[in-house]
C-alpha atoms as a PDB file:
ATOM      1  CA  UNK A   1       8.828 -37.569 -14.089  1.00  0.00           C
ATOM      2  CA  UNK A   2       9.143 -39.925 -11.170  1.00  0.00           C
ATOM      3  CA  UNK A   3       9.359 -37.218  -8.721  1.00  0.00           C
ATOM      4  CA  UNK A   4       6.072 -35.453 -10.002  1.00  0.00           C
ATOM      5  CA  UNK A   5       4.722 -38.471 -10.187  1.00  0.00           C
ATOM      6  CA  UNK A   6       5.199 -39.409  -5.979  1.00  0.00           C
ATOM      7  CA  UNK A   7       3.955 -36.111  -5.168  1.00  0.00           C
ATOM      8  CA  UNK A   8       0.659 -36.197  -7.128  1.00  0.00           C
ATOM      9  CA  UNK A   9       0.389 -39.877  -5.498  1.00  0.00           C
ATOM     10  CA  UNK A  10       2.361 -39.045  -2.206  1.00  0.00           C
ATOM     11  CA  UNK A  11      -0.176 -41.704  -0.457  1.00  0.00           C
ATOM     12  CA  UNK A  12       0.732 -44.418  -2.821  1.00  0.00           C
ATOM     13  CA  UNK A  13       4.521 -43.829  -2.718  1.00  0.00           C
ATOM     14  CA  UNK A  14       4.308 -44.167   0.715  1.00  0.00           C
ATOM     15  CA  UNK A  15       2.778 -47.468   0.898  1.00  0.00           C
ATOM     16  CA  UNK A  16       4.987 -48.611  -1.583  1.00  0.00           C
ATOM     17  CA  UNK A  17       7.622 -47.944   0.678  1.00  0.00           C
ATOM     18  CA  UNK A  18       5.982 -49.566   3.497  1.00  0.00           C
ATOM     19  CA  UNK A  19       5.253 -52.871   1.532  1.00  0.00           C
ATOM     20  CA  UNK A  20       9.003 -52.565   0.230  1.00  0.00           C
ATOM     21  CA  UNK A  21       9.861 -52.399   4.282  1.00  0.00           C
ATOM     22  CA  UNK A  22      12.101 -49.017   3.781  1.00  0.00           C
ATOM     23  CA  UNK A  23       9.997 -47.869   5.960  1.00  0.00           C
ATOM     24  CA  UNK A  24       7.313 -49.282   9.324  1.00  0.00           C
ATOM     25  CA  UNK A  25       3.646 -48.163   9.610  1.00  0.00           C
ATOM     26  CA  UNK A  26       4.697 -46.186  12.388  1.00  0.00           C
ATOM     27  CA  UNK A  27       7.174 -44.059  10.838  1.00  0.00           C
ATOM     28  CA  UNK A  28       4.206 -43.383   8.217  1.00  0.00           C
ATOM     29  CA  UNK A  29       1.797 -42.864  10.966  1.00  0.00           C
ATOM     30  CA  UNK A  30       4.369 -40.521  13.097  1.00  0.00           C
ATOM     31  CA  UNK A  31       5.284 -38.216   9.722  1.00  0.00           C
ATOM     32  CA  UNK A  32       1.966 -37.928   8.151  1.00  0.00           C
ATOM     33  CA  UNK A  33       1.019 -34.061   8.920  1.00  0.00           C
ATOM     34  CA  UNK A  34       2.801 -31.541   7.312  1.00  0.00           C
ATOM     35  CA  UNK A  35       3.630 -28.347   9.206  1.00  0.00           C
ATOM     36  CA  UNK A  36       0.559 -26.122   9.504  1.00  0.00           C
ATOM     37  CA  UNK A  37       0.628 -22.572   8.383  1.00  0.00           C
ATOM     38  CA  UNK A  38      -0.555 -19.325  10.509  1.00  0.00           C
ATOM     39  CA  UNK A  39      -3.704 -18.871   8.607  1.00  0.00           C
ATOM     40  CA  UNK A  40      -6.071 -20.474  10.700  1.00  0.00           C
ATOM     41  CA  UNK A  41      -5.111 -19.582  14.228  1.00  0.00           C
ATOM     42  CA  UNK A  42      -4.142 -15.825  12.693  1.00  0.00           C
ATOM     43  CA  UNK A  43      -8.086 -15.439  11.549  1.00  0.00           C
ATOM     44  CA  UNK A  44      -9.154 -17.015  15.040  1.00  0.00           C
ATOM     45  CA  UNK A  45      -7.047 -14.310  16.980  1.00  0.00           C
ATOM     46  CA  UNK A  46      -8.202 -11.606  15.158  1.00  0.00           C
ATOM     47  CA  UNK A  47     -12.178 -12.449  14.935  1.00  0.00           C
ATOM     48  CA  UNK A  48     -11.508 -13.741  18.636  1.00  0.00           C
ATOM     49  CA  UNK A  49     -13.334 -17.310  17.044  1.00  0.00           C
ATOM     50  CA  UNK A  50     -12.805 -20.788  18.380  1.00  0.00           C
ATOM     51  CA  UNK A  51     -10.953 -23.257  16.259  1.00  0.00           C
ATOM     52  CA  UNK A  52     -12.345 -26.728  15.817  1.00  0.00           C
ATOM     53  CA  UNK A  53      -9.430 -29.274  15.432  1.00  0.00           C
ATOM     54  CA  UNK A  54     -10.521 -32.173  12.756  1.00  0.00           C
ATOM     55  CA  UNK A  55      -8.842 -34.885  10.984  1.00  0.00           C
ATOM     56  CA  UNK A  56      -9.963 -36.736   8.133  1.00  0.00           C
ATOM     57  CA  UNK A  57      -8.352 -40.146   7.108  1.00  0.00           C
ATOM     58  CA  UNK A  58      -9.006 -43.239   4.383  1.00  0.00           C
ATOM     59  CA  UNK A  59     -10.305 -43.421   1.021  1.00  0.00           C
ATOM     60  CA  UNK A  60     -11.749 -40.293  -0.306  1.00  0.00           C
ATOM     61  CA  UNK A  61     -13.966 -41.538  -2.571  1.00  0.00           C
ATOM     62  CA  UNK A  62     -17.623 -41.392  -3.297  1.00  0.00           C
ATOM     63  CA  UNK A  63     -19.468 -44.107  -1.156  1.00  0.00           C
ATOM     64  CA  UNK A  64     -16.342 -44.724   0.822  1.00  0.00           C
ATOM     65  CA  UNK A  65     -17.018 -47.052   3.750  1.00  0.00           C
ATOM     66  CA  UNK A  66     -13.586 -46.117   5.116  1.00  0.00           C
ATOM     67  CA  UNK A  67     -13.408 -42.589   5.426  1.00  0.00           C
ATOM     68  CA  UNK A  68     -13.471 -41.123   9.105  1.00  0.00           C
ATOM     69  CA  UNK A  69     -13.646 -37.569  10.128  1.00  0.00           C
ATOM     70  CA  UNK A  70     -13.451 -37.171  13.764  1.00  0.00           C
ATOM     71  CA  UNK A  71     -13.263 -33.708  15.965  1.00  0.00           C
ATOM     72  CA  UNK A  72     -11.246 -32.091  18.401  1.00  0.00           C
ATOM     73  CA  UNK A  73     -12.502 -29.770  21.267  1.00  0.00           C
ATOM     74  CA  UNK A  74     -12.923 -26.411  20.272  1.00  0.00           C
ATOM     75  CA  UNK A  75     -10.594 -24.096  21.811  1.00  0.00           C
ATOM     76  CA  UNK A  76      -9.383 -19.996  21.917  1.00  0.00           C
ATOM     77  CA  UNK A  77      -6.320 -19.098  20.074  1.00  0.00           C
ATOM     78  CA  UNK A  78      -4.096 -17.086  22.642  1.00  0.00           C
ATOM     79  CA  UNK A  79      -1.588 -13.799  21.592  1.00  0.00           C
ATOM     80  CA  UNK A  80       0.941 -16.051  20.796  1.00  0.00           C
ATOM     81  CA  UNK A  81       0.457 -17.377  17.634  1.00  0.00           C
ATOM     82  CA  UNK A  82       3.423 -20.292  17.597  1.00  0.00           C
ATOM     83  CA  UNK A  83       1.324 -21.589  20.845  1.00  0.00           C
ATOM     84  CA  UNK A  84      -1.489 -21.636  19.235  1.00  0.00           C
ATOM     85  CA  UNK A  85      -0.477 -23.132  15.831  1.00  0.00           C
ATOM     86  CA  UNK A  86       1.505 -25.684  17.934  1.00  0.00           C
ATOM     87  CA  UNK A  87      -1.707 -26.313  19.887  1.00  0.00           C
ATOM     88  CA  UNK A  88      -3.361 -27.102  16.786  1.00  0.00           C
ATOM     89  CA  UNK A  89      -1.040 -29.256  15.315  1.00  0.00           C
ATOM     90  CA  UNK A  90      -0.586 -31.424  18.219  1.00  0.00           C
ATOM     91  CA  UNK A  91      -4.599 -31.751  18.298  1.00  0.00           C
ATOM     92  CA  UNK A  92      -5.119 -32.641  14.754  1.00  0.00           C
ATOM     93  CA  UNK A  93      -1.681 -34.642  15.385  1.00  0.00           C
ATOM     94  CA  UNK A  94      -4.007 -36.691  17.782  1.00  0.00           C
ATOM     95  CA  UNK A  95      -6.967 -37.162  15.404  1.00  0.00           C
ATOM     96  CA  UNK A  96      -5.079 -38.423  12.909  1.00  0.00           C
ATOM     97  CA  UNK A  97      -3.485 -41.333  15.107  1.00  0.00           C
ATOM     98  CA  UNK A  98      -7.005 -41.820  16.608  1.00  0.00           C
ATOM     99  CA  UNK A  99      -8.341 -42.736  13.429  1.00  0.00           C
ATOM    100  CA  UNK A 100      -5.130 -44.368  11.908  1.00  0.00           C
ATOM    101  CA  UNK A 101      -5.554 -46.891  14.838  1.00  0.00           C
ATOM    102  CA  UNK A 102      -9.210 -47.791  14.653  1.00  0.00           C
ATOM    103  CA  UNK A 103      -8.597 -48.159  10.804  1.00  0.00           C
ATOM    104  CA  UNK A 104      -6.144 -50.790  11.454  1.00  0.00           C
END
């Protein structure tokens, strides 16, 4: 029950491990993005689109005054599809620090 219960409220457990000091802002900061699937830079390739790299971060609730979206440069996916995926995580990698650092 207690596992089910951190992953429905993954953003809570981890502030209740920052607050507990187990572990620093940073580490939170540095391990927030989860690997990104092929999808997106696999429909780019093939429909020769650009991909626009975004990153949304803070309270996602109705009349937030927190929340922050903030885009990347759009860019061409290349034939190699790790590249590209890699590309795009390190991007929205960026975005997310961006805004983690003007929220604090």
């Amino acid at each position: 029950e207690e596992f089910l219960d951190n992953i429905t409220n993954a953003n809570k457990y981890l502030e209740d491990l920052i607050v507990e000091k187990r572990i620093t802002k940073q580490e939170y900061i540095d391990h927030i993005l989860l690997p990104l699937k092929f999808g997106a830079v696999s429909l780019a390739s093939k429909t020769n689109a650009k991909i626009v790299p975004y990153a949304i971060t803070g309270d996602y609730k109705f009349r937030s005054k927190n929340l922050t979206i903030r885009f990347g440069k759009a860019f061409k996916t290349i034939n190699d599809l790790e590249k590209s995926n890699e590309k795009l995580y390190k991007e929205v990698e960026k975005l997310m620090k961006q805004n983690l650092k003007e929220e604090n």
